[in-house]
Structure formats: C-alpha cells, structure tokens
C-alpha atoms as a PDB file:
ATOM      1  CA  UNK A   1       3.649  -9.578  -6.745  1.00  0.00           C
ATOM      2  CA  UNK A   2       0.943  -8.452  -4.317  1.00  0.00           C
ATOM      3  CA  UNK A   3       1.785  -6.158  -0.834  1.00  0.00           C
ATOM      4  CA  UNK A   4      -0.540  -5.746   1.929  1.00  0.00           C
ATOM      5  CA  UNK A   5       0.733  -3.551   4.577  1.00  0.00           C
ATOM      6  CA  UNK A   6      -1.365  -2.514   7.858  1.00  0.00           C
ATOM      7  CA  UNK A   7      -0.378   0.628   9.466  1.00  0.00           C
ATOM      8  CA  UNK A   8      -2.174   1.956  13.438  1.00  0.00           C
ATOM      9  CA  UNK A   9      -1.911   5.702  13.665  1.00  0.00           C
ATOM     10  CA  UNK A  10      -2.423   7.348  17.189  1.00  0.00           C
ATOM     11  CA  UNK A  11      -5.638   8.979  17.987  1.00  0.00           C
ATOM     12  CA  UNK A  12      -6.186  12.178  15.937  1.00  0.00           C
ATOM     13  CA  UNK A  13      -3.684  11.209  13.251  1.00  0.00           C
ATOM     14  CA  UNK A  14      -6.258   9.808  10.959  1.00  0.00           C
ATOM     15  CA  UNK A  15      -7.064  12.539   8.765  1.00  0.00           C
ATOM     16  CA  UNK A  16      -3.365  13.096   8.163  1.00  0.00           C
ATOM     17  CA  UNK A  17      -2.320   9.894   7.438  1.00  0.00           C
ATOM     18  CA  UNK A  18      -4.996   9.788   4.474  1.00  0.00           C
ATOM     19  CA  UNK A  19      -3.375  13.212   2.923  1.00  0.00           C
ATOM     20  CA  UNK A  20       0.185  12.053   3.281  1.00  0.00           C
ATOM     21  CA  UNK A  21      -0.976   8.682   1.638  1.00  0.00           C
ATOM     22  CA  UNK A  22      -2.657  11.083  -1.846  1.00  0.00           C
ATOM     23  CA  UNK A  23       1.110  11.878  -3.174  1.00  0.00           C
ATOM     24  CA  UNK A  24       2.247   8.656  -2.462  1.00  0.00           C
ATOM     25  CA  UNK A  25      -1.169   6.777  -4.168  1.00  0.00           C
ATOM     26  CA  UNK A  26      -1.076   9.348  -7.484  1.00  0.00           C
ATOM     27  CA  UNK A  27       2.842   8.299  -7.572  1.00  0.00           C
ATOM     28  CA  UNK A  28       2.357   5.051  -7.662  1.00  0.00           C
ATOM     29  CA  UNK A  29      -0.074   4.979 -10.154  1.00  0.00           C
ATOM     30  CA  UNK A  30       1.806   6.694 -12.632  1.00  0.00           C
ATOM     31  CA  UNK A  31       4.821   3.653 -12.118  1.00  0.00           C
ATOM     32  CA  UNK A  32       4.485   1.248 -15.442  1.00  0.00           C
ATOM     33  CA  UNK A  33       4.912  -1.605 -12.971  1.00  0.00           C
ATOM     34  CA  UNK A  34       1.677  -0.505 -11.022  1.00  0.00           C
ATOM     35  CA  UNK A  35      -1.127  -2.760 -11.342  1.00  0.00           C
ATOM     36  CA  UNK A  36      -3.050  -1.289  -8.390  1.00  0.00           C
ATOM     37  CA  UNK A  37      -2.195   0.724  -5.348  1.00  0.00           C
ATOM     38  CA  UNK A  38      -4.814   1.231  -2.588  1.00  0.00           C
ATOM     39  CA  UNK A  39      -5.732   2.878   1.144  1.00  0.00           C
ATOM     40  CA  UNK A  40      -8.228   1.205   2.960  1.00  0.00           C
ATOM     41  CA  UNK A  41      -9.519   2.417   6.419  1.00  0.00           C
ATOM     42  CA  UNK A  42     -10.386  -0.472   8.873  1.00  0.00           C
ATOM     43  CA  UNK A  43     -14.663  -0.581   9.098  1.00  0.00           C
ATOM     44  CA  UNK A  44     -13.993  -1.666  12.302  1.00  0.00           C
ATOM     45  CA  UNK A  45     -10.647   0.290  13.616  1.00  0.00           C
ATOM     46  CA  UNK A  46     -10.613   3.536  11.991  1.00  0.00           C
ATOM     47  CA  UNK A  47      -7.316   4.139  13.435  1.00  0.00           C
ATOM     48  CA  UNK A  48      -6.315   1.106  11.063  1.00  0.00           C
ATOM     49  CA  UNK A  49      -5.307   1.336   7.653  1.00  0.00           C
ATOM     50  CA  UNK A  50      -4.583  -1.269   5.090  1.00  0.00           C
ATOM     51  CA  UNK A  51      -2.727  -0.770   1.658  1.00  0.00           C
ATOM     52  CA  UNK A  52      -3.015  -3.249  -0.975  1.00  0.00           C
ATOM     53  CA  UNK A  53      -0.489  -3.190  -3.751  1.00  0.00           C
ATOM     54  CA  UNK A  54      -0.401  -5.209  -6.953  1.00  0.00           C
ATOM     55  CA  UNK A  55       2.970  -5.031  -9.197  1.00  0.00           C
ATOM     56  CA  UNK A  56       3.942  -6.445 -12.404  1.00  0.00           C
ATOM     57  CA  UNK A  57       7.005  -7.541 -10.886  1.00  0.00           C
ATOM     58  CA  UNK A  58       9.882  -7.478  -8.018  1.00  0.00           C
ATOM     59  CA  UNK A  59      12.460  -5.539 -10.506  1.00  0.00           C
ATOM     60  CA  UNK A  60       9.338  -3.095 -10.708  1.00  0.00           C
ATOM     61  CA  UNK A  61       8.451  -3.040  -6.710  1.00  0.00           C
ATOM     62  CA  UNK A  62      11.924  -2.929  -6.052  1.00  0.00           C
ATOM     63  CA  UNK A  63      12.189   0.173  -8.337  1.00  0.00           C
ATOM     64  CA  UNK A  64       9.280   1.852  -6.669  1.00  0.00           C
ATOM     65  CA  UNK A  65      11.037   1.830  -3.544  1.00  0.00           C
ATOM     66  CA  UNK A  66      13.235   4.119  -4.563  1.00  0.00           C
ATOM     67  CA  UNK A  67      10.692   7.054  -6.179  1.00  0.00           C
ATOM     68  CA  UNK A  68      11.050  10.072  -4.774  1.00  0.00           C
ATOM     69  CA  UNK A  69       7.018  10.019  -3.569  1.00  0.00           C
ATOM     70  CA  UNK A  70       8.396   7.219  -1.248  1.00  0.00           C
ATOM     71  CA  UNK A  71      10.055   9.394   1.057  1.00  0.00           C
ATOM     72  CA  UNK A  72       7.079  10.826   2.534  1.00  0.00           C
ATOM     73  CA  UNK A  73       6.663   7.279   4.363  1.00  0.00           C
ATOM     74  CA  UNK A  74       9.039   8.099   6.420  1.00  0.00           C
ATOM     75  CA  UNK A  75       7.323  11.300   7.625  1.00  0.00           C
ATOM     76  CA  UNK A  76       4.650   9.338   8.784  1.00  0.00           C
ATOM     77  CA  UNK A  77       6.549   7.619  11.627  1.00  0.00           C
ATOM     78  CA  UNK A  78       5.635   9.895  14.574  1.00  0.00           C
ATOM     79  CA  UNK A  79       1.958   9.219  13.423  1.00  0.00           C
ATOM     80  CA  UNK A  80       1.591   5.397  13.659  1.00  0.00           C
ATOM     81  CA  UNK A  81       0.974   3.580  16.511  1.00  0.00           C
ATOM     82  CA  UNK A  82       3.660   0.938  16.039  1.00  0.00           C
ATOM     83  CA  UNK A  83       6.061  -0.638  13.105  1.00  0.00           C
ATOM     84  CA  UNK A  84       3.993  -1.499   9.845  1.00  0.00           C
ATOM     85  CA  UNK A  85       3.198  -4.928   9.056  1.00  0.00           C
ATOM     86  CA  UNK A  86       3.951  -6.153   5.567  1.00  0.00           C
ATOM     87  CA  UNK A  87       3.256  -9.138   3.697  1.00  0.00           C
ATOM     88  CA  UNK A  88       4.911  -9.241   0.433  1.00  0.00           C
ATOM     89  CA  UNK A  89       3.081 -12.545  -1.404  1.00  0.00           C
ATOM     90  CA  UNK A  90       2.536 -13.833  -5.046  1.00  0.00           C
ATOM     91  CA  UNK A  91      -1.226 -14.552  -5.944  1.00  0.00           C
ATOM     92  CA  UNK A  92      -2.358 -18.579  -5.969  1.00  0.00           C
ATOM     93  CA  UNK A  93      -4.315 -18.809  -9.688  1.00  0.00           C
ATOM     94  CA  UNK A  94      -7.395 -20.191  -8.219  1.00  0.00           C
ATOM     95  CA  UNK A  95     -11.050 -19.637  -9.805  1.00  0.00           C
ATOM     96  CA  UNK A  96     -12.124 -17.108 -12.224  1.00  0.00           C
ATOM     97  CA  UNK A  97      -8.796 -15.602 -13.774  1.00  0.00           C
ATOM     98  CA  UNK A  98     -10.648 -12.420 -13.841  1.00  0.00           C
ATOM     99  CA  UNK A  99     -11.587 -12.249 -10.378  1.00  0.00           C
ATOM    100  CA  UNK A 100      -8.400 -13.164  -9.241  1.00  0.00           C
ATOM    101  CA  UNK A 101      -5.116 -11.517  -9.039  1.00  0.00           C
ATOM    102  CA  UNK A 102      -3.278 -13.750 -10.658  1.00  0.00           C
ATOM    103  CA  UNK A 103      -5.695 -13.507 -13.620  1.00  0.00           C
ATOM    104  CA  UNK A 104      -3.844 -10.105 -14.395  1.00  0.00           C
END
C-alpha cells in the first residue's frame, strides 16, 4: 500500500510545518507496518510539500491512523493553504523488483 499526500501551507508556515512533520515521521517509523515514511519539499513550490508513505498493509495503515503521533495532523490545519490531497494506491510490479515498490 503506497500514500502520497500533497499539503500547501500559507506563506511563512514552512518552517513549522517541517517540525510538526519530525514527531509524526520518527512515529511512523517505529510502526512494524512502516516500510517508508517521507517529507518532501516541492523544488519548485517551497510552500508545497509531498509525503510518500509505503505500508506493509491496509490492517497496518489503518492502524497507524489511530497512533497517538497522528493527532498532531490536525494541528496543522490553520497552516495549510487548502484540504490535503491524498492518493492511497497499490504499486504495479513493473521492472527491476528492487527498484520498484512492489519489489518490497
């Protein structure tokens, strides 16, 4: 199960967004379901952030909804720009199982 959600945060609200995001990154980690959980910052909008989120399952994304380091999402509201947008997808095995995520 891979997530990619893309978040706008208003002018100035940068900086914060990336510390709120630490708890929330070093939480997910420690799930056993995580595969990978990661903040990008838009090269072109640095306003935009995406995450990307790999788990080994929906029982175990479902579960990680409901961590405790999830609730600081919702304290990020009055900093973004607008709703998030998430795509929750399953990888296509396609080339190198290595190189692709669902290789893993």
């Amino acid at each position: 199960m891979v997530v990619v959600a893309t978040v706008q945060v208003l002018p100035g609200h940068a900086e914060g967004l990336i510390e709120a995001f630490r708890p929330i990154v070093e939480g997910s980690h420690a799930e056993p379901g995580c595969l990978s959980y990661s903040l990008h910052r838009d090269k072109a909008d640095p306003q935009r952030f995406v995450i990307v989120e790999r788990w080994r399952s929906q029982e175990d994304l479902d579960a990680h909804f409901a961590q405790p380091h999830m609730a600081a999402i919702a304290e990020l509201a009055d900093s973004l720009a607008g709703p998030p947008e998430v795509v929750f997808s399953e990888p296509i095995p396609l080339g190198e199982p290595a190189k692709n995520f669902a290789g893993a």
